[in-house]
PDB file of N, CA and C in Angstrom:
ATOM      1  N   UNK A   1     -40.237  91.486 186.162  1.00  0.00           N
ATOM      2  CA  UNK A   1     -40.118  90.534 187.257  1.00  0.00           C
ATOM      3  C   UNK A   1     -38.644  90.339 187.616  1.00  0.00           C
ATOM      4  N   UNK A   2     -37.756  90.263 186.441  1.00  0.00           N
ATOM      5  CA  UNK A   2     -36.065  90.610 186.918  1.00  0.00           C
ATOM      6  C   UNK A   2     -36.117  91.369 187.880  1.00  0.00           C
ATOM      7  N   UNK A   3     -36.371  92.517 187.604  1.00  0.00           N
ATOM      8  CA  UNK A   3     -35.555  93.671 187.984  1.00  0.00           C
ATOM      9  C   UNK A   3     -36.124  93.591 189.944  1.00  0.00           C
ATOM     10  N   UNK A   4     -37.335  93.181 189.813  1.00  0.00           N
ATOM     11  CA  UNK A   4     -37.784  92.864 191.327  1.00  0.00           C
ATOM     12  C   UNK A   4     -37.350  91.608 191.903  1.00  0.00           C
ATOM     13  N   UNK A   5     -36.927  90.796 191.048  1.00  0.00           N
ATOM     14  CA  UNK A   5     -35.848  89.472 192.304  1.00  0.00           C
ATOM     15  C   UNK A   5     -34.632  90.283 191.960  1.00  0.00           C
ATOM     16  N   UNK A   6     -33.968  91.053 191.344  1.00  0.00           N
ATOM     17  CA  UNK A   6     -32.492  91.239 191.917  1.00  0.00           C
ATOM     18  C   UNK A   6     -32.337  92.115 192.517  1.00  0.00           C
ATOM     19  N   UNK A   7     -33.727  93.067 192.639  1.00  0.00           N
ATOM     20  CA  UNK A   7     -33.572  93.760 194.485  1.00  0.00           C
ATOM     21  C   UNK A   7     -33.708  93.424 195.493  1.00  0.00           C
ATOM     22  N   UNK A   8     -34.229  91.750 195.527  1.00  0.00           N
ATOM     23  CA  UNK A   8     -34.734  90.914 196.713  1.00  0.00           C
ATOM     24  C   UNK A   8     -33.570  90.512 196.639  1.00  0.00           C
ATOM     25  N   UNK A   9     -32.629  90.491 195.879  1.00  0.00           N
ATOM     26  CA  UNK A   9     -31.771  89.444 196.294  1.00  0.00           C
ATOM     27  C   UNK A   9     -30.478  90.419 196.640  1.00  0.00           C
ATOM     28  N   UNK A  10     -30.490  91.763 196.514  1.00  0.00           N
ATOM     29  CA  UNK A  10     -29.743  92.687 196.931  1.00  0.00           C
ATOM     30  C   UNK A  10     -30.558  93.158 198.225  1.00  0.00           C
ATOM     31  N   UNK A  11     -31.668  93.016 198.780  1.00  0.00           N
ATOM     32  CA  UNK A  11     -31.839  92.951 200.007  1.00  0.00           C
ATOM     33  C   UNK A  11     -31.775  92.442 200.759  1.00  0.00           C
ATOM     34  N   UNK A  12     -31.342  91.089 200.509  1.00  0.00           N
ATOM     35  CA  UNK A  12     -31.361  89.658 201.369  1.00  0.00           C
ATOM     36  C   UNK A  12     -32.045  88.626 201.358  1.00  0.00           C
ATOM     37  N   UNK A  13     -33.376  88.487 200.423  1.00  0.00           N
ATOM     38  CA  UNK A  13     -34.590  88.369 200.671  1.00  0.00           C
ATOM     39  C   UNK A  13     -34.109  86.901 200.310  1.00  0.00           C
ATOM     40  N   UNK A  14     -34.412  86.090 200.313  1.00  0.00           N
ATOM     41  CA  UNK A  14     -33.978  84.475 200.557  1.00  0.00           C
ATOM     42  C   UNK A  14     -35.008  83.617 199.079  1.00  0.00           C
ATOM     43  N   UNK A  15     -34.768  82.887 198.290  1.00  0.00           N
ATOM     44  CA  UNK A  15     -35.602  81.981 196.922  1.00  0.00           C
ATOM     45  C   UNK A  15     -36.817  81.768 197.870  1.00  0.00           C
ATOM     46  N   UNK A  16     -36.990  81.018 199.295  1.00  0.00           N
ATOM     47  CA  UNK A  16     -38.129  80.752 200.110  1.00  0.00           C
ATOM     48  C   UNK A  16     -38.668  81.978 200.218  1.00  0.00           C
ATOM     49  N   UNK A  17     -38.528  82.952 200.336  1.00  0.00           N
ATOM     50  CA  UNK A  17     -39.436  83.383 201.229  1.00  0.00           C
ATOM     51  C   UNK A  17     -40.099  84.327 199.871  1.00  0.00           C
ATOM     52  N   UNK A  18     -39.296  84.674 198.970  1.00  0.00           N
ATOM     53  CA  UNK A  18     -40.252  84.950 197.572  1.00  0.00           C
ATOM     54  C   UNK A  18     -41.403  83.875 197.140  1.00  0.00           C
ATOM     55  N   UNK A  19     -40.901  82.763 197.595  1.00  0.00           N
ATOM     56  CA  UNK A  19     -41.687  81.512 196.633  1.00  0.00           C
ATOM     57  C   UNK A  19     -42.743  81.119 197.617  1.00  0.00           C
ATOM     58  N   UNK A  20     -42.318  81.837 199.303  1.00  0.00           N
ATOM     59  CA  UNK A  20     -43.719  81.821 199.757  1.00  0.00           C
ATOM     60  C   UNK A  20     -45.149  82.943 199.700  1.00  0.00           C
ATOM     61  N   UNK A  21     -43.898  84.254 199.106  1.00  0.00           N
ATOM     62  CA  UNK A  21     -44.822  85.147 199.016  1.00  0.00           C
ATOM     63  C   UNK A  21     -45.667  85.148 197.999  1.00  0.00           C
ATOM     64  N   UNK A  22     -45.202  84.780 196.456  1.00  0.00           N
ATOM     65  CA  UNK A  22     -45.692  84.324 195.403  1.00  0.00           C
ATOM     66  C   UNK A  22     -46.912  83.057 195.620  1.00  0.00           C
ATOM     67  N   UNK A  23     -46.483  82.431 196.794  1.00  0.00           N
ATOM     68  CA  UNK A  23     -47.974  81.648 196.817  1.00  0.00           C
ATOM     69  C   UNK A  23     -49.217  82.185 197.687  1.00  0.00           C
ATOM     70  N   UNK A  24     -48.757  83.154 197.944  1.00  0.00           N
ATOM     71  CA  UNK A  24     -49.662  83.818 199.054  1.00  0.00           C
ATOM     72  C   UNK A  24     -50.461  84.611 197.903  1.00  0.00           C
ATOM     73  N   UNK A  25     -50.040  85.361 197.134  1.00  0.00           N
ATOM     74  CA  UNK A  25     -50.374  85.912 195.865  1.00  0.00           C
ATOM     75  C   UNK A  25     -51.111  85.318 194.951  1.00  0.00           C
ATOM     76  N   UNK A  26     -50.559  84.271 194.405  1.00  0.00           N
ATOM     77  CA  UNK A  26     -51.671  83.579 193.495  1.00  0.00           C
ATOM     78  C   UNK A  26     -52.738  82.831 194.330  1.00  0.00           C
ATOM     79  N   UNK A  27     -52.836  82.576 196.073  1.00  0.00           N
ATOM     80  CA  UNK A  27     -53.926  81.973 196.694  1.00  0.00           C
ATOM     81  C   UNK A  27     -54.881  82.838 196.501  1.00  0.00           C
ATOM     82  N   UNK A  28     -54.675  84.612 196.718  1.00  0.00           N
ATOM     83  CA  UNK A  28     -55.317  85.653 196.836  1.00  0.00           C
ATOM     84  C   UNK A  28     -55.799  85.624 195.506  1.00  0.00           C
ATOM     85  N   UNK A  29     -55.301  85.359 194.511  1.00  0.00           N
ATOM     86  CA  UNK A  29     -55.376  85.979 193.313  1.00  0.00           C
ATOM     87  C   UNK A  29     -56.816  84.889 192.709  1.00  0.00           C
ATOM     88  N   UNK A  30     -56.521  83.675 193.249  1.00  0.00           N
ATOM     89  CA  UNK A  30     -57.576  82.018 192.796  1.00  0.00           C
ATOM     90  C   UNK A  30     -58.708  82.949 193.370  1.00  0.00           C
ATOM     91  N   UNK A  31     -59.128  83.176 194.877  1.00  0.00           N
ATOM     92  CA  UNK A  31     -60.136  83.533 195.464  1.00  0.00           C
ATOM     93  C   UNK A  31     -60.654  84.244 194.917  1.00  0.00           C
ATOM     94  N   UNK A  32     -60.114  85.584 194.435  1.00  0.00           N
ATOM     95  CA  UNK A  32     -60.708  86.457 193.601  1.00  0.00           C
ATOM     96  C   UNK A  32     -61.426  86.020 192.538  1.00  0.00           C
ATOM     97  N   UNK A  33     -60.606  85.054 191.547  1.00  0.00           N
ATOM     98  CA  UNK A  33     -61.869  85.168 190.304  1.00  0.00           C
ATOM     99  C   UNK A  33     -62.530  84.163 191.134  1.00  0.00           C
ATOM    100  N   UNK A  34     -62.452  83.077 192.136  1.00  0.00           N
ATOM    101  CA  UNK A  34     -63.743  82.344 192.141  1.00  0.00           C
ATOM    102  C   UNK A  34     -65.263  83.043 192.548  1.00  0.00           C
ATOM    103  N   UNK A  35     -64.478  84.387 193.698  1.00  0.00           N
ATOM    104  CA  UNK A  35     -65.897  85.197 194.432  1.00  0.00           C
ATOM    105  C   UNK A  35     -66.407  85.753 192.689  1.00  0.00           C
ATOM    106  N   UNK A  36     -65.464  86.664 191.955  1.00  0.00           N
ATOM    107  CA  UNK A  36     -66.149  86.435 190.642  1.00  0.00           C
ATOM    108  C   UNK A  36     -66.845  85.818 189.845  1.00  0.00           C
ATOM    109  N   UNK A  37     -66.390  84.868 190.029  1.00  0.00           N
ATOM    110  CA  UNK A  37     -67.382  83.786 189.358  1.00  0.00           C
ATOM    111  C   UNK A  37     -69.002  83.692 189.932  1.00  0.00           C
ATOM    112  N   UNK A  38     -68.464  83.318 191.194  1.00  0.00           N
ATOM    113  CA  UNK A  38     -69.909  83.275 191.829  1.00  0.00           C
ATOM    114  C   UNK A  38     -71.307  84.110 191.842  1.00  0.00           C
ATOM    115  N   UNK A  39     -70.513  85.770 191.880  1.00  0.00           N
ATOM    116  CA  UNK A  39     -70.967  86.794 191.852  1.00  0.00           C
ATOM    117  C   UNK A  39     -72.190  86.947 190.154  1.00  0.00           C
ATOM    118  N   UNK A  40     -71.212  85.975 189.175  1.00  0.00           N
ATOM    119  CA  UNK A  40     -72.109  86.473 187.804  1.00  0.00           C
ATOM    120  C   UNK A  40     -72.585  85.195 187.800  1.00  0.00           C
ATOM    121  N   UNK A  41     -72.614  84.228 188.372  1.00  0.00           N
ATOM    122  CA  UNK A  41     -73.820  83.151 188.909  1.00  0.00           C
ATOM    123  C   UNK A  41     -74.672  83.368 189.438  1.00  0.00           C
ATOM    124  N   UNK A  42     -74.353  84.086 190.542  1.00  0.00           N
ATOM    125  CA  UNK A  42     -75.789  84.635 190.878  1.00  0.00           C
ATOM    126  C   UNK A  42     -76.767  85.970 190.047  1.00  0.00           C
ATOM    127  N   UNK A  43     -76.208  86.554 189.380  1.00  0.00           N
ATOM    128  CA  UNK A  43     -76.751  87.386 188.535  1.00  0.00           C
ATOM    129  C   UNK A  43     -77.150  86.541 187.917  1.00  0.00           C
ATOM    130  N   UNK A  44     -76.865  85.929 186.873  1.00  0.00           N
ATOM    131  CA  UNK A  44     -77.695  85.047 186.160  1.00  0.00           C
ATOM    132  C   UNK A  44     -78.345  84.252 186.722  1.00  0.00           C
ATOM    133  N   UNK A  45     -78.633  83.879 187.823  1.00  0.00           N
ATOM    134  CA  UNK A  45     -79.983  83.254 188.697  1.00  0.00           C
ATOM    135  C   UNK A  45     -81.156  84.213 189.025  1.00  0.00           C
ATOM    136  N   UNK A  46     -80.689  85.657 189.380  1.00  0.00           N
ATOM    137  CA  UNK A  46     -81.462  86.592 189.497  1.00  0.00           C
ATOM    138  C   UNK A  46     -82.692  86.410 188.196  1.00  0.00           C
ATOM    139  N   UNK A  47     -81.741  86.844 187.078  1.00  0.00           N
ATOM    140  CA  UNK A  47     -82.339  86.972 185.728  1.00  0.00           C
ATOM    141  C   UNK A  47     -83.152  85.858 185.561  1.00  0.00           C
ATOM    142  N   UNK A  48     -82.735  84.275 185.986  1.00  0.00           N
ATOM    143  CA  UNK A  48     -83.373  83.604 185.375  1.00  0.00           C
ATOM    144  C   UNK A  48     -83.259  82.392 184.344  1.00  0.00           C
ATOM    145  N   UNK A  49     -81.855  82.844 184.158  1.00  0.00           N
ATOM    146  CA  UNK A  49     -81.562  82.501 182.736  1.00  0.00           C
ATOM    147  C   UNK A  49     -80.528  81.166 183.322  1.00  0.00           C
ATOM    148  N   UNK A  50     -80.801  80.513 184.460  1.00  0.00           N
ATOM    149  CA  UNK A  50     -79.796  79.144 184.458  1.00  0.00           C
ATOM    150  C   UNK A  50     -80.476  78.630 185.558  1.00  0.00           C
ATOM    151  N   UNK A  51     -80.901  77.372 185.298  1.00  0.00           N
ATOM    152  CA  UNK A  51     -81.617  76.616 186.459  1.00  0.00           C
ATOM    153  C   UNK A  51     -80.573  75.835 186.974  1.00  0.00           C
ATOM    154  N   UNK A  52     -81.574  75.910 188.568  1.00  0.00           N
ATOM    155  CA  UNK A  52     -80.406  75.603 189.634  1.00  0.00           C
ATOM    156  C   UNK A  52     -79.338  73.730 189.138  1.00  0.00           C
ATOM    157  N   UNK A  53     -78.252  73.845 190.006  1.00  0.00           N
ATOM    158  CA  UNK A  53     -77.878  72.793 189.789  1.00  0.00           C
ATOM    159  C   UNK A  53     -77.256  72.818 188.074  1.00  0.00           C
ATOM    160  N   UNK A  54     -77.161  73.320 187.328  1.00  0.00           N
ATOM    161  CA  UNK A  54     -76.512  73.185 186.002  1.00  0.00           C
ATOM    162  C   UNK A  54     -75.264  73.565 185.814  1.00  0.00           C
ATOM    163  N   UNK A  55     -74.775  74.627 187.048  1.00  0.00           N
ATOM    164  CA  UNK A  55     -73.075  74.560 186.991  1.00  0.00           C
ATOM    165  C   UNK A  55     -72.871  74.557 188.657  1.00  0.00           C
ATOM    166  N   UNK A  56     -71.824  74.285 189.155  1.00  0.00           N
ATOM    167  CA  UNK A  56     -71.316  74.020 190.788  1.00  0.00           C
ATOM    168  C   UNK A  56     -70.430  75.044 191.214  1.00  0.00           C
ATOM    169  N   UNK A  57     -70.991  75.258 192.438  1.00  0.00           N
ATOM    170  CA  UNK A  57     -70.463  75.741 192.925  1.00  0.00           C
ATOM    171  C   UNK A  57     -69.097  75.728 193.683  1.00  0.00           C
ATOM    172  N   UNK A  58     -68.463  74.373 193.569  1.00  0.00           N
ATOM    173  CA  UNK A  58     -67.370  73.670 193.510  1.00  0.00           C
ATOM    174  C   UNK A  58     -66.153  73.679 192.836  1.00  0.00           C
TER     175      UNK A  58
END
């Protein structure tokens, strides 16, 4: 992770605009495991094996 801010910062690249890209990244990154999550929720509804309402979808 050094070695990639001191080429941003030998490119010009500004503390903001890393620290906005980094949140753009971990927003992407939250979504992912939640569609994950969801995804082996519904498998296990398929199966059977968790009646509705016992974990949220929230």
């Amino acid at each position: 992770m050094e070695e990639y801010l001191g080429v941003a910062e030998e490119e010009g690249i500004s503390g903001k605009e890393i620290a906005a890209a980094l949140s753009i990244v971990m927003a992407v990154s939250g979504c992912r495991v939640r569609a994950q999550f969801k995804e082996a929720r519904a498998r296990i509804h398929q199966k059977g094996r968790l009646s509705q309402g016992t974990v949220s979808d929230e």
